[in-house]
Protein backbone atom coordinates (compact mmCIF):
# COMPACT_ATOMS: atom_id res chain seq x y z
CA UNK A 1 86.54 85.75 118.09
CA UNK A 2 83.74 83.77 119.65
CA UNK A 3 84.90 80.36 120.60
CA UNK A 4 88.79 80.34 119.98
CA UNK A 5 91.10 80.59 122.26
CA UNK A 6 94.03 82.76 121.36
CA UNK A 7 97.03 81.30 123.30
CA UNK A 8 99.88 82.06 120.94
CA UNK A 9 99.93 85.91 119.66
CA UNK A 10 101.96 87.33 116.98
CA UNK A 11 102.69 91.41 116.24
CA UNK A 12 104.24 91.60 112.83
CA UNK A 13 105.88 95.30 111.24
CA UNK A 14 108.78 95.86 109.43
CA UNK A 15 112.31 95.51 111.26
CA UNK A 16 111.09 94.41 114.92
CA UNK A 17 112.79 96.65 116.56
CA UNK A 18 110.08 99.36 117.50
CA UNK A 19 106.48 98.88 116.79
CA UNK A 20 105.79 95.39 117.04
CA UNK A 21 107.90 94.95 120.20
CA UNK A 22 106.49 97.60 122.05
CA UNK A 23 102.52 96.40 121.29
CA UNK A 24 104.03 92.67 122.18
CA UNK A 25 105.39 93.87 125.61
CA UNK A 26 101.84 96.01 125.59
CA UNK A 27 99.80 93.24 125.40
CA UNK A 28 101.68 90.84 127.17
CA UNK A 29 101.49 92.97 130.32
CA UNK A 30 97.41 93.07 129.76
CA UNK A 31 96.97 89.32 128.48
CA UNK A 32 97.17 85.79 129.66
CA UNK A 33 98.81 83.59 126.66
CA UNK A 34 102.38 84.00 124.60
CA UNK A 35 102.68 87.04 122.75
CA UNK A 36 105.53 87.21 120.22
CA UNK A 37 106.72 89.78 117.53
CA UNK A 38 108.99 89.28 114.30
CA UNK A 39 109.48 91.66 111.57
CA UNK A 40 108.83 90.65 107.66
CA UNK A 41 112.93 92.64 107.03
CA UNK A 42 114.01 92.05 110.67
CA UNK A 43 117.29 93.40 111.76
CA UNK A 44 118.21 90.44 113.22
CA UNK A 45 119.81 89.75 116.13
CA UNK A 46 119.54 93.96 117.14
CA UNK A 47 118.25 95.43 120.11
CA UNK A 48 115.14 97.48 120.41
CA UNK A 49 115.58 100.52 119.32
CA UNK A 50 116.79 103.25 122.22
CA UNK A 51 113.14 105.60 121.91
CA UNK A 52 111.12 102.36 121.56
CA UNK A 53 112.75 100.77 124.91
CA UNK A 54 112.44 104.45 126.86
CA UNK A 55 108.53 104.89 125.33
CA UNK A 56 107.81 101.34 126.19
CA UNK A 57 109.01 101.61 129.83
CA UNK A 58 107.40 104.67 130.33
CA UNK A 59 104.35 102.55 129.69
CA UNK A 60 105.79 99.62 132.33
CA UNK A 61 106.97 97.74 129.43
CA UNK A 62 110.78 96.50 129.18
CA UNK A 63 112.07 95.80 126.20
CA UNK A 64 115.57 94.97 127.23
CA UNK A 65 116.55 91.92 126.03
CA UNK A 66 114.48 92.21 123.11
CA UNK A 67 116.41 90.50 120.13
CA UNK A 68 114.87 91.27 116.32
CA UNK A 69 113.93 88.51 114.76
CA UNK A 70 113.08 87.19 110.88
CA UNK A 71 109.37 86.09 110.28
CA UNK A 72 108.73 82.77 109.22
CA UNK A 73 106.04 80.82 108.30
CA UNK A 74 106.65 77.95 111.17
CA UNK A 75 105.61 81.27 113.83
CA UNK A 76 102.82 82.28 111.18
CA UNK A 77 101.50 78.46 111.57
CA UNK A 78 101.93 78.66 115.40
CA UNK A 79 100.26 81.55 115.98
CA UNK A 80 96.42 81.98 116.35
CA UNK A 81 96.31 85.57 116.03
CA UNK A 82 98.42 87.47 113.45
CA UNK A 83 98.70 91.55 114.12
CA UNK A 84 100.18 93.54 111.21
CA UNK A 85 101.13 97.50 111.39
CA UNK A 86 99.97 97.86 107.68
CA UNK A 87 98.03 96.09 104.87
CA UNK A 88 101.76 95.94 103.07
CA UNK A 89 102.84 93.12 105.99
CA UNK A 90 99.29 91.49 105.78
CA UNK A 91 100.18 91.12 101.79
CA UNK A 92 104.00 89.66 102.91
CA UNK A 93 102.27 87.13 104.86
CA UNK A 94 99.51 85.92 102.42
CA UNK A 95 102.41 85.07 100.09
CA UNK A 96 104.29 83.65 102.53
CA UNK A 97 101.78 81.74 104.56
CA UNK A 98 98.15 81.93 102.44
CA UNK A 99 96.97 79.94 105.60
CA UNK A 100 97.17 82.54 107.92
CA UNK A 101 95.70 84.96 106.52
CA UNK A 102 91.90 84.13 108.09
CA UNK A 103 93.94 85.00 111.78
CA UNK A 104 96.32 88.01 110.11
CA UNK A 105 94.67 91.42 111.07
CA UNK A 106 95.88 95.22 111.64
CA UNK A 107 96.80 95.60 115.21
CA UNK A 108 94.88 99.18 114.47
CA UNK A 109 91.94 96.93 113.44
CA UNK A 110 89.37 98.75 115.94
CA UNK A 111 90.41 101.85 115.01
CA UNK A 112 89.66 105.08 112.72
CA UNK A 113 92.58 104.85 111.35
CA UNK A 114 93.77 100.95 111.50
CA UNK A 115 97.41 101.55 109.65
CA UNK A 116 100.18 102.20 111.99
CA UNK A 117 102.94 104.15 110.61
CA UNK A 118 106.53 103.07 110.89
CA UNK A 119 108.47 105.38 113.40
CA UNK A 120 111.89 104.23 112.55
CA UNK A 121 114.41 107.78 111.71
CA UNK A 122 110.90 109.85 111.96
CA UNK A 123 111.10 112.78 115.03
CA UNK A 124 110.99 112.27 118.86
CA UNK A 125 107.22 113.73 118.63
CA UNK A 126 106.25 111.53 115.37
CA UNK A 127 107.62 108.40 117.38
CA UNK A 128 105.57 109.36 120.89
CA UNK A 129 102.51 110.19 118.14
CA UNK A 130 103.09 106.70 116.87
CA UNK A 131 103.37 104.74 120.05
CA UNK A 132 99.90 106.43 121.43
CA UNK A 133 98.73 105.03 117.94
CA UNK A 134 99.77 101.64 119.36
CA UNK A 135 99.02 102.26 123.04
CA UNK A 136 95.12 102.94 121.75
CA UNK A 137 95.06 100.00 119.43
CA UNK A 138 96.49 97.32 122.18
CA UNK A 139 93.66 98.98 124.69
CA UNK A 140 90.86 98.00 121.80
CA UNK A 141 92.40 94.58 121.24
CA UNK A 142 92.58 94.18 124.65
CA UNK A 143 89.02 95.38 125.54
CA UNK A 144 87.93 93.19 122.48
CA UNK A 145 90.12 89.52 123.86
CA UNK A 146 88.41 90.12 127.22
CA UNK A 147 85.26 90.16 126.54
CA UNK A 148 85.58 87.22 124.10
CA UNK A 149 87.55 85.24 127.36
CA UNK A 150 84.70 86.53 129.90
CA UNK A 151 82.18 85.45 126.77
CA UNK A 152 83.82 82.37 126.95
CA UNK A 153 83.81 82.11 130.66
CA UNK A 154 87.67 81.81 130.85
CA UNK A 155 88.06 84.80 132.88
């Protein structure tokens, strides 16, 4: 990341209304900058869903408010950094937006296993499994951003 600035961030899964708002609200509580999410089949309009909101504030995050919302490729433009759950949503935005694919990357990018599996209908264990998946993966990314910002000598 040496060198760019990463103002506007973007978390991208499925229906945006449990994995990519819970690493948004992650990563905004650890980052300076705008950090969005959107899903590539959005339920638009709905809610979190009721174990991502109680997960996420167990982890100081609120997602109250949190309204899904349809990706497009105006937010794809805007963003500098694009964070998928799978390879499947990195292949959704290529054909939607081929030029963000040099910023689109798996939010498990620093990890063993970079995937992130959706957690929607799965188990009350499967989902806390899940959102440790995402807990570890915004830690690396933001381990990774801050050292790039102190790198940069913006921190």
């Amino acid at each position: 990341m040496g060198g760019i600035t990463l103002r506007h961030i973007l978390v991208v899964c499925t229906g945006n209304i449990c994995r990519s708002p819970a690493a948004a609200g992650l990563l905004a509580a650890q980052l300076e900058g705008n950090v969005a999410s959107a899903g590539i089949h959005a339920l638009s309009g709905h809610r979190a869903d009721a174990r991502a909101m109680r997960l996420a504030e167990r982890r100081g995050v609120s997602l109250y408010g949190h309204q899904a919302r349809q990706l497009t490729r105006q937010m794809c433009r805007h963003s500098d950094l694009i964070l998928a759950m799978e390879r499947g949503h990195i292949g959704y935005i290529a054909n939607m937006a081929p030029e963000a694919l040099g910023k689109t990357l798996l939010l498990g990018h620093w990890l063993d296993s970079p995937e992130i599996a959706d957690p929607w209908q799965e188990s009350d264990a499967r989902f806390e499994q899940i959102f440790s998946h995402i807990e570890r993966a915004v830690g690396r990314w933001v381990s990774v951003l801050n050292a790039s910002y102190q790198h940069q000598g913006q921190r």
